[in-house]
PDB file of N, CA and C in Angstrom:
ATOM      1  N   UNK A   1     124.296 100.620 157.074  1.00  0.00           N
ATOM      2  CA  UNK A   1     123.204 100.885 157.996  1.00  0.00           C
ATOM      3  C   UNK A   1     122.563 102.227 157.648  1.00  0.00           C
ATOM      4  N   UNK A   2     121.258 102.206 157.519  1.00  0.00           N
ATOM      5  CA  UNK A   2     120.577 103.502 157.422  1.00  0.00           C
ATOM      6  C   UNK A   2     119.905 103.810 158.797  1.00  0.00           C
ATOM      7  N   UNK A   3     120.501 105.397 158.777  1.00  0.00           N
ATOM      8  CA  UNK A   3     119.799 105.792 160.174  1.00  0.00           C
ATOM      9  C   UNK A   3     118.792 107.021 160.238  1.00  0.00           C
ATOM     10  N   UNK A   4     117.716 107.068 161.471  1.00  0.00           N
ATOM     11  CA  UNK A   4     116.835 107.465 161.106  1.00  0.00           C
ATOM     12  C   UNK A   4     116.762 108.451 161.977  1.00  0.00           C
ATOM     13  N   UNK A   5     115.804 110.055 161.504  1.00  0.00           N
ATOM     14  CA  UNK A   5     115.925 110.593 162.649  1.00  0.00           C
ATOM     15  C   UNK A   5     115.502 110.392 164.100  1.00  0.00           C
ATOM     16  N   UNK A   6     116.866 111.236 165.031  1.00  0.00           N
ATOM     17  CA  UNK A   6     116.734 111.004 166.003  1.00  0.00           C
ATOM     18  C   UNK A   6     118.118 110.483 167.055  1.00  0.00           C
ATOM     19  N   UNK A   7     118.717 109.447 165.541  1.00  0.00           N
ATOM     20  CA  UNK A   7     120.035 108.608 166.109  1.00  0.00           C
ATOM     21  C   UNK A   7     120.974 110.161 165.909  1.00  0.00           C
ATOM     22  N   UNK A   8     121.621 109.595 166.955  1.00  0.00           N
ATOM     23  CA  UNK A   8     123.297 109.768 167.254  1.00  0.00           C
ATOM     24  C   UNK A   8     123.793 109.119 166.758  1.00  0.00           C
ATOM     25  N   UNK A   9     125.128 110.055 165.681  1.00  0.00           N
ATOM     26  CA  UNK A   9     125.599 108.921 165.038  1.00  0.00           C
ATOM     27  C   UNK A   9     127.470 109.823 165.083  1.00  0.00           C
ATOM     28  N   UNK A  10     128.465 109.192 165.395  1.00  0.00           N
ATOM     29  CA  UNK A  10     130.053 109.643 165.150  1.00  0.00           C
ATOM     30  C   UNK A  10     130.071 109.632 163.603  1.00  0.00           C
ATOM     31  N   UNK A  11     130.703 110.757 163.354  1.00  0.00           N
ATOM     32  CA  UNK A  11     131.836 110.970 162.108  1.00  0.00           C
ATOM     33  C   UNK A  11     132.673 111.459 162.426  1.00  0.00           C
ATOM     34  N   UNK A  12     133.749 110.988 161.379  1.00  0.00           N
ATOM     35  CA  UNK A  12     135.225 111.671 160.814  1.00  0.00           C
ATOM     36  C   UNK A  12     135.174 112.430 159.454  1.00  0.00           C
ATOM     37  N   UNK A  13     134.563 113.452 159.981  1.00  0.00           N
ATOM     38  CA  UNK A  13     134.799 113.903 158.143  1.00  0.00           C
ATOM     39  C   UNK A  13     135.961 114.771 158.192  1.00  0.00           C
ATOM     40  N   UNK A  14     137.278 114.637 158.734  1.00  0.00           N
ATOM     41  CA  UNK A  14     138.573 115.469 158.216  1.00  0.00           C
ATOM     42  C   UNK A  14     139.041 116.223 159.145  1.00  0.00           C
ATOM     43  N   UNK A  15     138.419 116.735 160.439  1.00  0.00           N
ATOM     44  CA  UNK A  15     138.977 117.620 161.613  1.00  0.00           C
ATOM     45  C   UNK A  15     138.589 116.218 163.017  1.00  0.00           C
ATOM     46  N   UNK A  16     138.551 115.099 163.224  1.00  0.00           N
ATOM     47  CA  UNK A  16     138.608 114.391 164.071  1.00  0.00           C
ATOM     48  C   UNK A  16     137.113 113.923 164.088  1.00  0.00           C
ATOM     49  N   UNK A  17     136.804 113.151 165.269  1.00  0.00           N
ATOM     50  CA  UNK A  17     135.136 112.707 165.388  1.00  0.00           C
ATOM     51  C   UNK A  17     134.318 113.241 165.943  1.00  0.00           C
ATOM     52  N   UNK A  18     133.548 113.544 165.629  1.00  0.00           N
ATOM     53  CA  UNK A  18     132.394 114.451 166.277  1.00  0.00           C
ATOM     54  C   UNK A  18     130.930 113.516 166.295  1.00  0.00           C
ATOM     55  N   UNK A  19     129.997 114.084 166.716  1.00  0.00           N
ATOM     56  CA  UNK A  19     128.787 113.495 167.542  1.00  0.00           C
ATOM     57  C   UNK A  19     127.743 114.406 166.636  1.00  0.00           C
ATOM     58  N   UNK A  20     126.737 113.911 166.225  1.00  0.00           N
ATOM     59  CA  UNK A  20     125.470 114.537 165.367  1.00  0.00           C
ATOM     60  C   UNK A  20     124.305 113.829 165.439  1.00  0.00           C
ATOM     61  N   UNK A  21     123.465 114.844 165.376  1.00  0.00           N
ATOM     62  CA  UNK A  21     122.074 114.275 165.138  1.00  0.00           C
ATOM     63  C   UNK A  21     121.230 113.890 164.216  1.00  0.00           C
ATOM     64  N   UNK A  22     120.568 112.704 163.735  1.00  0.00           N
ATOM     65  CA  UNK A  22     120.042 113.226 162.377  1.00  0.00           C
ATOM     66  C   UNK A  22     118.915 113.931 162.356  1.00  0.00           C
ATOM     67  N   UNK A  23     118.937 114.701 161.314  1.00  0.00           N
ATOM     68  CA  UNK A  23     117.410 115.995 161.745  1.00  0.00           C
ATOM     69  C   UNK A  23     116.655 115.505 160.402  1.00  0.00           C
ATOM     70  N   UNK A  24     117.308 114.878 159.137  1.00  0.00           N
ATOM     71  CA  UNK A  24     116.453 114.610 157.649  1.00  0.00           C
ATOM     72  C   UNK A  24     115.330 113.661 157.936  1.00  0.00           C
ATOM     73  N   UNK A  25     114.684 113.790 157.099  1.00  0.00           N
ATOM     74  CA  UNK A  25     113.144 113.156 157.283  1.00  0.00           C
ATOM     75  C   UNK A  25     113.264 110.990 157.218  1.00  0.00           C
ATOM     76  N   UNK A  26     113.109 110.549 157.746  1.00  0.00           N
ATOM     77  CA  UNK A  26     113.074 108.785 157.547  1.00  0.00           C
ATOM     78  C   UNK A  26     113.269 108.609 155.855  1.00  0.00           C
ATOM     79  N   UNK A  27     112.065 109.110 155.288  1.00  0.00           N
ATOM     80  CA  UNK A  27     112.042 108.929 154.038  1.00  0.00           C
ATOM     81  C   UNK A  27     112.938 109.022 153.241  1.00  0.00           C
ATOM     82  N   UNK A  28     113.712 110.398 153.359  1.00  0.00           N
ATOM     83  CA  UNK A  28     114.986 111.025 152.315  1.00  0.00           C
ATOM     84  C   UNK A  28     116.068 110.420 152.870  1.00  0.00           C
ATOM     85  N   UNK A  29     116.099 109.610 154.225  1.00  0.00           N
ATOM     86  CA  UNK A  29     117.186 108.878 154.502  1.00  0.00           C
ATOM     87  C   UNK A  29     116.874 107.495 153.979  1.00  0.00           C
ATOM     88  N   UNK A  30     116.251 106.689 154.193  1.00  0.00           N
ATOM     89  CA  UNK A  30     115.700 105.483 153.591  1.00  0.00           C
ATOM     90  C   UNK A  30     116.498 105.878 152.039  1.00  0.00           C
ATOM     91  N   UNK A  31     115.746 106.764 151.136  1.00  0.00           N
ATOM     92  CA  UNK A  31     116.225 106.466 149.951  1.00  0.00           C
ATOM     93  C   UNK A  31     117.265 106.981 149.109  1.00  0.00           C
ATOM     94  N   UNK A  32     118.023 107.927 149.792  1.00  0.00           N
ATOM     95  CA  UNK A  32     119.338 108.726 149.587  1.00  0.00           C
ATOM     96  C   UNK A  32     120.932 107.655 150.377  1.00  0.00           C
ATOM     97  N   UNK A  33     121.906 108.066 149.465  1.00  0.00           N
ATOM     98  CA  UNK A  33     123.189 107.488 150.334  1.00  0.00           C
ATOM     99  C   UNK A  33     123.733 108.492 151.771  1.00  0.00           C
ATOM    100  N   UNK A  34     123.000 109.363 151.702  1.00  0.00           N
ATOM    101  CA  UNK A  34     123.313 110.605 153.201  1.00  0.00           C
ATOM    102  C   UNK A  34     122.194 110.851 153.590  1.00  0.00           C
ATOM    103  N   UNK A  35     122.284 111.562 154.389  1.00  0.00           N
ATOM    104  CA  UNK A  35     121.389 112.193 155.716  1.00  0.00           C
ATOM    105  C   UNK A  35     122.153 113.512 156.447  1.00  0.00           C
ATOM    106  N   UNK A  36     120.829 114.784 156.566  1.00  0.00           N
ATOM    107  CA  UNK A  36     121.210 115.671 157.231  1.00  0.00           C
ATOM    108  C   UNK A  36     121.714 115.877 158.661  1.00  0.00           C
ATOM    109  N   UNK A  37     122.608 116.007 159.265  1.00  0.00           N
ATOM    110  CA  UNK A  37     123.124 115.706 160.712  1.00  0.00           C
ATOM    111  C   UNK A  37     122.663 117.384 161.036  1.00  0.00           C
ATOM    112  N   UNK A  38     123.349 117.227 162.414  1.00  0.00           N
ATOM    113  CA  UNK A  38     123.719 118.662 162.943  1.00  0.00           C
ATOM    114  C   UNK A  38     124.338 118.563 164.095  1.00  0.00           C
ATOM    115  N   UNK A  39     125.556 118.793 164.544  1.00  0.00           N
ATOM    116  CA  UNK A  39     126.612 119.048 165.179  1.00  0.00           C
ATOM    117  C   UNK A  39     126.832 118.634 166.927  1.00  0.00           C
ATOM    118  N   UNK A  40     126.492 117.901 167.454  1.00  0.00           N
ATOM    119  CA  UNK A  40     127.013 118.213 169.178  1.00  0.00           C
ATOM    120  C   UNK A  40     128.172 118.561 169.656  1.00  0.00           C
ATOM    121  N   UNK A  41     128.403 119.850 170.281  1.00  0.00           N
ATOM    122  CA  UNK A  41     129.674 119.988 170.930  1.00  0.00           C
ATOM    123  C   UNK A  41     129.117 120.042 172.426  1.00  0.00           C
ATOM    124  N   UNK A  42     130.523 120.430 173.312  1.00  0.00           N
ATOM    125  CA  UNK A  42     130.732 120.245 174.704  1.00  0.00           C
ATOM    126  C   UNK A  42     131.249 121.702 175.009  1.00  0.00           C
ATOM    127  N   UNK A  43     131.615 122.067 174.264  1.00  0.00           N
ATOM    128  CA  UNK A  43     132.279 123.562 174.310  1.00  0.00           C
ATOM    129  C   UNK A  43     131.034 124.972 174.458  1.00  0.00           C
ATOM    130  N   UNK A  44     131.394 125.896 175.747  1.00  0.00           N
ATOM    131  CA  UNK A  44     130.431 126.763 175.987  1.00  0.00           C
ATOM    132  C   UNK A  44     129.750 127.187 174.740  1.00  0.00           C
ATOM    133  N   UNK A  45     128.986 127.777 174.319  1.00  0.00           N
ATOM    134  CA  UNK A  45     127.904 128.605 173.488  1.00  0.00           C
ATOM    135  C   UNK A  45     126.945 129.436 173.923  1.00  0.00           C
ATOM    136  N   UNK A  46     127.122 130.693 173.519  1.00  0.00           N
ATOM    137  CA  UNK A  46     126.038 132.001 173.238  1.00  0.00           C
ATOM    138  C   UNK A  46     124.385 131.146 173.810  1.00  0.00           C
ATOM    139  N   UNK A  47     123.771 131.933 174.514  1.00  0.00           N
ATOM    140  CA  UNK A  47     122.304 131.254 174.628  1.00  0.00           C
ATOM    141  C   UNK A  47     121.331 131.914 173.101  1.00  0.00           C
ATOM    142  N   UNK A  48     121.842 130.865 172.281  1.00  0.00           N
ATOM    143  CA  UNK A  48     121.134 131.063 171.061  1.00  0.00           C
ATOM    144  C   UNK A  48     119.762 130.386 171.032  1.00  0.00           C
ATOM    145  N   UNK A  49     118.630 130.311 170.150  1.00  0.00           N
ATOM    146  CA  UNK A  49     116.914 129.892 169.908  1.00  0.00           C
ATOM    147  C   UNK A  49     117.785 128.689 169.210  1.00  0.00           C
ATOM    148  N   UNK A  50     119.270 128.880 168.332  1.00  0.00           N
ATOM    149  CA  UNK A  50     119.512 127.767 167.246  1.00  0.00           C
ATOM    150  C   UNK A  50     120.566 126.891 167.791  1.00  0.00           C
ATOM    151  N   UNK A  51     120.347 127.070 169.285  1.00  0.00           N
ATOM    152  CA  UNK A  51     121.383 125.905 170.018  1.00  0.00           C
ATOM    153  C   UNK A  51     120.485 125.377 171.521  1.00  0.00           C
ATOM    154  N   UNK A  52     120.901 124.316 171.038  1.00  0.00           N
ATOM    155  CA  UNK A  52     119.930 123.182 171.796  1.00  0.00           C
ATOM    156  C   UNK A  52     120.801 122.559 173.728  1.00  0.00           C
ATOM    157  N   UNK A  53     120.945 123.067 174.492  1.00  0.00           N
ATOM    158  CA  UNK A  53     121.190 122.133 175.525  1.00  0.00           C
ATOM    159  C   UNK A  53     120.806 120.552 175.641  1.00  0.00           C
ATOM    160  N   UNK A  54     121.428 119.928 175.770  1.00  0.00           N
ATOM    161  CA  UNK A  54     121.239 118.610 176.058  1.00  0.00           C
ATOM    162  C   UNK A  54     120.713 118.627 177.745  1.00  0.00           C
ATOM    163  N   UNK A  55     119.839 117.500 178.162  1.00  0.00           N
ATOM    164  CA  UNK A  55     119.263 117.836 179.681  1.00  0.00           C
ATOM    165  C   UNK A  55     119.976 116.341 179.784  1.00  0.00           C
ATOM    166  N   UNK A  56     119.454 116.019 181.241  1.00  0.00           N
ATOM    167  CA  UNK A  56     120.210 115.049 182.241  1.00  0.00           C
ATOM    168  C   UNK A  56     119.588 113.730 181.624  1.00  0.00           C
ATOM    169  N   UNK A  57     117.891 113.496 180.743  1.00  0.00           N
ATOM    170  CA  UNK A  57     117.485 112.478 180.584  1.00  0.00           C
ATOM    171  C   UNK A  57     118.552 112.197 178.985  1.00  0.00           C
ATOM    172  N   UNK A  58     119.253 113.158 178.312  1.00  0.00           N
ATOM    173  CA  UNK A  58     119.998 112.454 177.444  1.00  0.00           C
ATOM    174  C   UNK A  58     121.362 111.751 177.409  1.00  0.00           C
ATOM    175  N   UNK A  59     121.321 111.946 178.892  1.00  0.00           N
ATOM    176  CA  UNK A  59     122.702 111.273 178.869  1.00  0.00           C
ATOM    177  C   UNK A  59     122.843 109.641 178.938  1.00  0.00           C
ATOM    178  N   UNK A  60     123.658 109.263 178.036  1.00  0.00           N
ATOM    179  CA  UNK A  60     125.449 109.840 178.516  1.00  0.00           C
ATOM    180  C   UNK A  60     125.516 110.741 177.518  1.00  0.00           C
ATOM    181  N   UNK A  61     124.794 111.328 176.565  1.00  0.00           N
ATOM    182  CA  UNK A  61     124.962 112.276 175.918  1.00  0.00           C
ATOM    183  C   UNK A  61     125.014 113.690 176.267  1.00  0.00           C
ATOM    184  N   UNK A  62     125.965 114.659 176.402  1.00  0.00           N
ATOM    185  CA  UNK A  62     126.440 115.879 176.930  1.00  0.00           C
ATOM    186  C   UNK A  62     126.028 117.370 176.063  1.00  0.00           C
ATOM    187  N   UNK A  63     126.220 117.854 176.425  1.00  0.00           N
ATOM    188  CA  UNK A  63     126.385 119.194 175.508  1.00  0.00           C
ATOM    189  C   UNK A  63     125.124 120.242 174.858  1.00  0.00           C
ATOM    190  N   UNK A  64     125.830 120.619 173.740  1.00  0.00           N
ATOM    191  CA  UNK A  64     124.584 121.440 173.014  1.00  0.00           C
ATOM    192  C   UNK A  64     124.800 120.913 171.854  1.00  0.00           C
ATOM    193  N   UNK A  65     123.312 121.115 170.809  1.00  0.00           N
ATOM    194  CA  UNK A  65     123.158 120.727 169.582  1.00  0.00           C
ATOM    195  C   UNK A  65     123.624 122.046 168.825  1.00  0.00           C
ATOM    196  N   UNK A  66     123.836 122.180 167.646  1.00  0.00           N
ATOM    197  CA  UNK A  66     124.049 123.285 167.033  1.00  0.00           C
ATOM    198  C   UNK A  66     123.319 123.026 166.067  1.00  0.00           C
ATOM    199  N   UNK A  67     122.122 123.614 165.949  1.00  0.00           N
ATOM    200  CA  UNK A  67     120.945 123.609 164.920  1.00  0.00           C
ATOM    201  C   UNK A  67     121.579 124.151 163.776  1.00  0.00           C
ATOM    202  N   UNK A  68     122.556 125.515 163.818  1.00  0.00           N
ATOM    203  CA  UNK A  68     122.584 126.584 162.740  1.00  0.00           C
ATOM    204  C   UNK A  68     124.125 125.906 162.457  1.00  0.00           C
ATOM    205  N   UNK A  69     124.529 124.630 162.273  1.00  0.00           N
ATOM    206  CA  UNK A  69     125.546 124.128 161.729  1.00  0.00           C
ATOM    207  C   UNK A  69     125.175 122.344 161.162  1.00  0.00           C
ATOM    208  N   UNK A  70     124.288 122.523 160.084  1.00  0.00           N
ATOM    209  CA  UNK A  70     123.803 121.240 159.130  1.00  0.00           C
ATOM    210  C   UNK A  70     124.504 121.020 158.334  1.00  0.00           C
ATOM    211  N   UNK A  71     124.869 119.761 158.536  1.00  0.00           N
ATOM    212  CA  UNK A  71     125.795 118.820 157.279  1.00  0.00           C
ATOM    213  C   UNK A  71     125.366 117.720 156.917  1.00  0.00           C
ATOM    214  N   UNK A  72     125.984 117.694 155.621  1.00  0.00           N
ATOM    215  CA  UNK A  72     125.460 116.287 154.778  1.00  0.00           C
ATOM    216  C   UNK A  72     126.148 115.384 155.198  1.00  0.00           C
ATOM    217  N   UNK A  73     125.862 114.385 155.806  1.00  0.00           N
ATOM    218  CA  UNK A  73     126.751 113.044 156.385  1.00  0.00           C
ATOM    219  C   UNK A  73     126.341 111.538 155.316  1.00  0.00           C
ATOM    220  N   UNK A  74     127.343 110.775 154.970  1.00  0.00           N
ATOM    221  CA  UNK A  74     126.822 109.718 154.262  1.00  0.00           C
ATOM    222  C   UNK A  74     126.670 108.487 155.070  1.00  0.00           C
ATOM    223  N   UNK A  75     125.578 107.873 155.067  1.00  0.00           N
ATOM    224  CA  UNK A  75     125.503 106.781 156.057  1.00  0.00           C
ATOM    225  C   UNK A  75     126.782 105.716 156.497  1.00  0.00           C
ATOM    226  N   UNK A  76     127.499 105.672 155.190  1.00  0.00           N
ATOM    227  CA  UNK A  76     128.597 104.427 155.341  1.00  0.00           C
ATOM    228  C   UNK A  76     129.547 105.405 156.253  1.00  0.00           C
ATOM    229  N   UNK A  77     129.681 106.350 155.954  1.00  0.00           N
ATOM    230  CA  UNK A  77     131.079 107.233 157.286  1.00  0.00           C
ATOM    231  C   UNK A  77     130.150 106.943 158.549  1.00  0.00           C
ATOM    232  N   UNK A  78     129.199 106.702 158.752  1.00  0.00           N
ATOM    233  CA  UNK A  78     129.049 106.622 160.402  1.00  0.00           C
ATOM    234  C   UNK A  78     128.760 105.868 161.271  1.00  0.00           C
ATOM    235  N   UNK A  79     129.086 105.660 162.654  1.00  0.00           N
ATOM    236  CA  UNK A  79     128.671 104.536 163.387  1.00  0.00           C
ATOM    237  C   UNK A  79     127.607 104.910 164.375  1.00  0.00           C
ATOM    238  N   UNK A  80     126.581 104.377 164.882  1.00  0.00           N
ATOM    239  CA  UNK A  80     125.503 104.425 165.782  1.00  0.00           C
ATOM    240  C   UNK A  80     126.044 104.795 167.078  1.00  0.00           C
ATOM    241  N   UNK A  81     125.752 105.923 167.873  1.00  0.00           N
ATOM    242  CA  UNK A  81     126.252 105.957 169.053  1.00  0.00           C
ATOM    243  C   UNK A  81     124.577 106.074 170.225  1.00  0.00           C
ATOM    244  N   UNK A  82     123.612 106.440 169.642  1.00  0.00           N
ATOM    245  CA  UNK A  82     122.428 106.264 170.490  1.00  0.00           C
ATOM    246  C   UNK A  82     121.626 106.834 169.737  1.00  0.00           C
ATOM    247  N   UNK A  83     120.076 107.258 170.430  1.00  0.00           N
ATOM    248  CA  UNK A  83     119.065 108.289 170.274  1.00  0.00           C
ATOM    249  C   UNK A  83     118.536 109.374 170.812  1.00  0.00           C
ATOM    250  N   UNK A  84     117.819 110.077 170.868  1.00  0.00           N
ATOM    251  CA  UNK A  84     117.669 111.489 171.763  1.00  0.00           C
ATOM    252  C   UNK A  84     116.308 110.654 171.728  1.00  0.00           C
ATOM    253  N   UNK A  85     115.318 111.408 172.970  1.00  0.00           N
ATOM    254  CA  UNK A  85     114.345 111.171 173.898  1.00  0.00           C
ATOM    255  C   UNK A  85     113.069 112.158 172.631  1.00  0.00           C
ATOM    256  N   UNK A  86     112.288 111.950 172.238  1.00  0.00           N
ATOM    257  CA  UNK A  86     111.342 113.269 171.679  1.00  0.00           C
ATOM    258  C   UNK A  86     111.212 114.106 172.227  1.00  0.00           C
ATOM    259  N   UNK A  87     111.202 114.879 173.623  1.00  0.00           N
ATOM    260  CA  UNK A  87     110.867 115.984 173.947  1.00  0.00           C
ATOM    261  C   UNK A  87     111.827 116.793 173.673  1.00  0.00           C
ATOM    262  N   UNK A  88     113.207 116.235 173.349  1.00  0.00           N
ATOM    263  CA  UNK A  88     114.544 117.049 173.050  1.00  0.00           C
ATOM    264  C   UNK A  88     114.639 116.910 171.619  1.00  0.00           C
ATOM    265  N   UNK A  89     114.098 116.083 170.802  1.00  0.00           N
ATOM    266  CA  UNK A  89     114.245 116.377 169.042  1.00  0.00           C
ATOM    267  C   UNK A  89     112.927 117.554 169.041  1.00  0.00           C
ATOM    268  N   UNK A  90     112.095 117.646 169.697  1.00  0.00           N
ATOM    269  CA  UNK A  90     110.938 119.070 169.587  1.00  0.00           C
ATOM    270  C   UNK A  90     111.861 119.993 169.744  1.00  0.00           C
ATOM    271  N   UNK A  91     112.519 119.890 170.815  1.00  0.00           N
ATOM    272  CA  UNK A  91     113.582 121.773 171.214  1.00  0.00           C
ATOM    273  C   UNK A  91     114.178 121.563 169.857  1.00  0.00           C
ATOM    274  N   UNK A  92     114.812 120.468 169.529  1.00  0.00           N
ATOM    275  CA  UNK A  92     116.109 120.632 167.960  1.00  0.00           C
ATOM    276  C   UNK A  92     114.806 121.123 166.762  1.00  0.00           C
ATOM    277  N   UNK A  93     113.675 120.986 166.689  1.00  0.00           N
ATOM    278  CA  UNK A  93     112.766 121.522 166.111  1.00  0.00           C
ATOM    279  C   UNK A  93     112.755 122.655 165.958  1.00  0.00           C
ATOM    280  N   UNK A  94     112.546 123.612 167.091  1.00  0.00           N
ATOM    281  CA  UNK A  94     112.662 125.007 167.315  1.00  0.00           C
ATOM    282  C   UNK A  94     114.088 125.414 167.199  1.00  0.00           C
ATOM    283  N   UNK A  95     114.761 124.247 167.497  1.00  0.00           N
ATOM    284  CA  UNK A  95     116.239 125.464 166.777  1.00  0.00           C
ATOM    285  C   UNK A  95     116.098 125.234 165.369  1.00  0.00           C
ATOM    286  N   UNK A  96     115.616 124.121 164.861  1.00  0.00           N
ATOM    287  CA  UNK A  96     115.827 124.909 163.400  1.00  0.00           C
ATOM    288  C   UNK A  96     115.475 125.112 162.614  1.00  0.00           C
ATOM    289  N   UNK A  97     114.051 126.031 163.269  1.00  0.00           N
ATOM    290  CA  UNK A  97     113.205 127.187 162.765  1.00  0.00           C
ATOM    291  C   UNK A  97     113.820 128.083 163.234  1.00  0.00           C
ATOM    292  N   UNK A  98     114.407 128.081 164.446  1.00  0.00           N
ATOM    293  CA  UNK A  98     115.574 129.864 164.804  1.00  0.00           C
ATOM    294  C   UNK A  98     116.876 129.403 163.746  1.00  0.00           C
ATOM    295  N   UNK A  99     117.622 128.710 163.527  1.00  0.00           N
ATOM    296  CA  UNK A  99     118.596 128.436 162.866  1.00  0.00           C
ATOM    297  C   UNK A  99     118.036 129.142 161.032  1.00  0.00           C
ATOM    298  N   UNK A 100     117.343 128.465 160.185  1.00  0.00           N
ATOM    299  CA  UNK A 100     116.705 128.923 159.154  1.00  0.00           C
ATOM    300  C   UNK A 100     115.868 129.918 159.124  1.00  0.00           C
ATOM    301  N   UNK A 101     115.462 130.559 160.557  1.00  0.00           N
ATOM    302  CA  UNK A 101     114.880 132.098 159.929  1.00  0.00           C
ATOM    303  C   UNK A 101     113.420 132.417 159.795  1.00  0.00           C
ATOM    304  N   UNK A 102     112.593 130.887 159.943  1.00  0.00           N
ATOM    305  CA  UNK A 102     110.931 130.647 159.776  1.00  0.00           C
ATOM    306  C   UNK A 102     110.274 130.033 161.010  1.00  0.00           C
ATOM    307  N   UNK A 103     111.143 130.432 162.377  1.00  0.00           N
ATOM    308  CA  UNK A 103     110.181 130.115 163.447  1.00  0.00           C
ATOM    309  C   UNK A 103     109.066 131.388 163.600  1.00  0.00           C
ATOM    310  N   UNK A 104     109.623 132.434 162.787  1.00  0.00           N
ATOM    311  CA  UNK A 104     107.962 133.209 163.319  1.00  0.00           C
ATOM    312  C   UNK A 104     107.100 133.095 162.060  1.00  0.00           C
ATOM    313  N   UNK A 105     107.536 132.850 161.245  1.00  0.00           N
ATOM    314  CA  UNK A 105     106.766 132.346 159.664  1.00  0.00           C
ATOM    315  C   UNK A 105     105.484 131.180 160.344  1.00  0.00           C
ATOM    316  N   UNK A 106     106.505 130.016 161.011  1.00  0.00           N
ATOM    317  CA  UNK A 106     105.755 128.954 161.727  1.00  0.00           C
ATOM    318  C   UNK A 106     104.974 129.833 162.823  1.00  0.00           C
ATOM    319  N   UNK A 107     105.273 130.100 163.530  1.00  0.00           N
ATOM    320  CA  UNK A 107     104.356 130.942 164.918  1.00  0.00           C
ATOM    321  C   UNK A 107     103.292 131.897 163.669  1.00  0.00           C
ATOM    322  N   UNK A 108     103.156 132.194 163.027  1.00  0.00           N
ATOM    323  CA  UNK A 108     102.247 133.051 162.041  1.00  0.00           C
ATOM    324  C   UNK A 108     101.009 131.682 161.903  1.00  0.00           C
ATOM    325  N   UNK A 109     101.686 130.511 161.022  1.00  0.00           N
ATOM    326  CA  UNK A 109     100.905 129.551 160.889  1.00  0.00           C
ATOM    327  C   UNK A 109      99.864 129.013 161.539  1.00  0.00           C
ATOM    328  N   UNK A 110     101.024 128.519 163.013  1.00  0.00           N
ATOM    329  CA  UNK A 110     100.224 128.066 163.564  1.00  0.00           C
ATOM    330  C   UNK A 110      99.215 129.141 164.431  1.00  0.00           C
ATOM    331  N   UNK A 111      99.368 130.375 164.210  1.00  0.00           N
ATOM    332  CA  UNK A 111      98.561 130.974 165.106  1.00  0.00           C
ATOM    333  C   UNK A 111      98.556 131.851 166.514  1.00  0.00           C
ATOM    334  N   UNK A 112     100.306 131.159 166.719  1.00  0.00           N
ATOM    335  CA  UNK A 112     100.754 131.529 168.350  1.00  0.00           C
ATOM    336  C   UNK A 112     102.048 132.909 168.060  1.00  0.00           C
TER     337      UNK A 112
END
C-alpha cells in the first residue's frame, strides 16, 4: 500500500510501535519504496513552533506531532491507522518550517 500525505500510519522500526504522519510530497511517495513520516507521541512537550498539538477534531488521534523528529519509513513496515483534517497538516506545515529553520525565510517570501 502506498500512502499519501496526511495518513496516519503505525510502525515498528526497533523500540516498539509508534504513530506518524506522512509529511513527503504524493509524488515522491507514489514513486519511491518510503515516505517521510514524523513522530506522534502522548508524552508532555516543551511549547515548541516544531511541535504540533493534536485538537479534539483529530481524534481518536491524541497527542503532539513532533515536526523536528523526521524519519524515513518504508511503505511495506506500515499499516493505515487514519488521516489528519487539513487545518492540522497547515499547523504540521509551520512546524516544519520552525523544525528546519526557514519559517522566517518563508515569512520573508511571502511578505508577512
Amino acid at each position: 500500500m502506498r500512502f499519501t500525505r496526511g495518513s496516519v500510519v503505525t510502525a515498528n522500526i526497533g523500540y516498539g510501535p509508534h504513530h506518524y504522519v506522512v509529511v513527503s510530497g504524493d509524488a515522491r511517495n507514489a514513486m519511491l519504496p518510503s515516505f517521510l513520516g514524523v513522530r506522534i507521541t502522548t508524552k508532555p512537550k516543551p511549547a515548541l513552533d516544531s511541535i504540533v498539538e493534536l485538537s479534539a477534531e483529530d481524534r481518536p488521534l491524541i497527542g503532539r506531532v513532533l515536526c523536528d523528529n523526521i524519519i524515513e519509513l518504508n511503505h511495506n513496515e506500515c499499516r493505515l491507522k487514519g488521516r489528519l483534517l487539513q487545518p492540522t497538516l497547515r499547523r504540521i506545515d509551520d512546524g516544519l518550517l520552525a523544525a528546519l529553520g526557514i519559517d522566517d525565510v518563508y515569512s520573508r517570501i511571502r511578505g508577512t
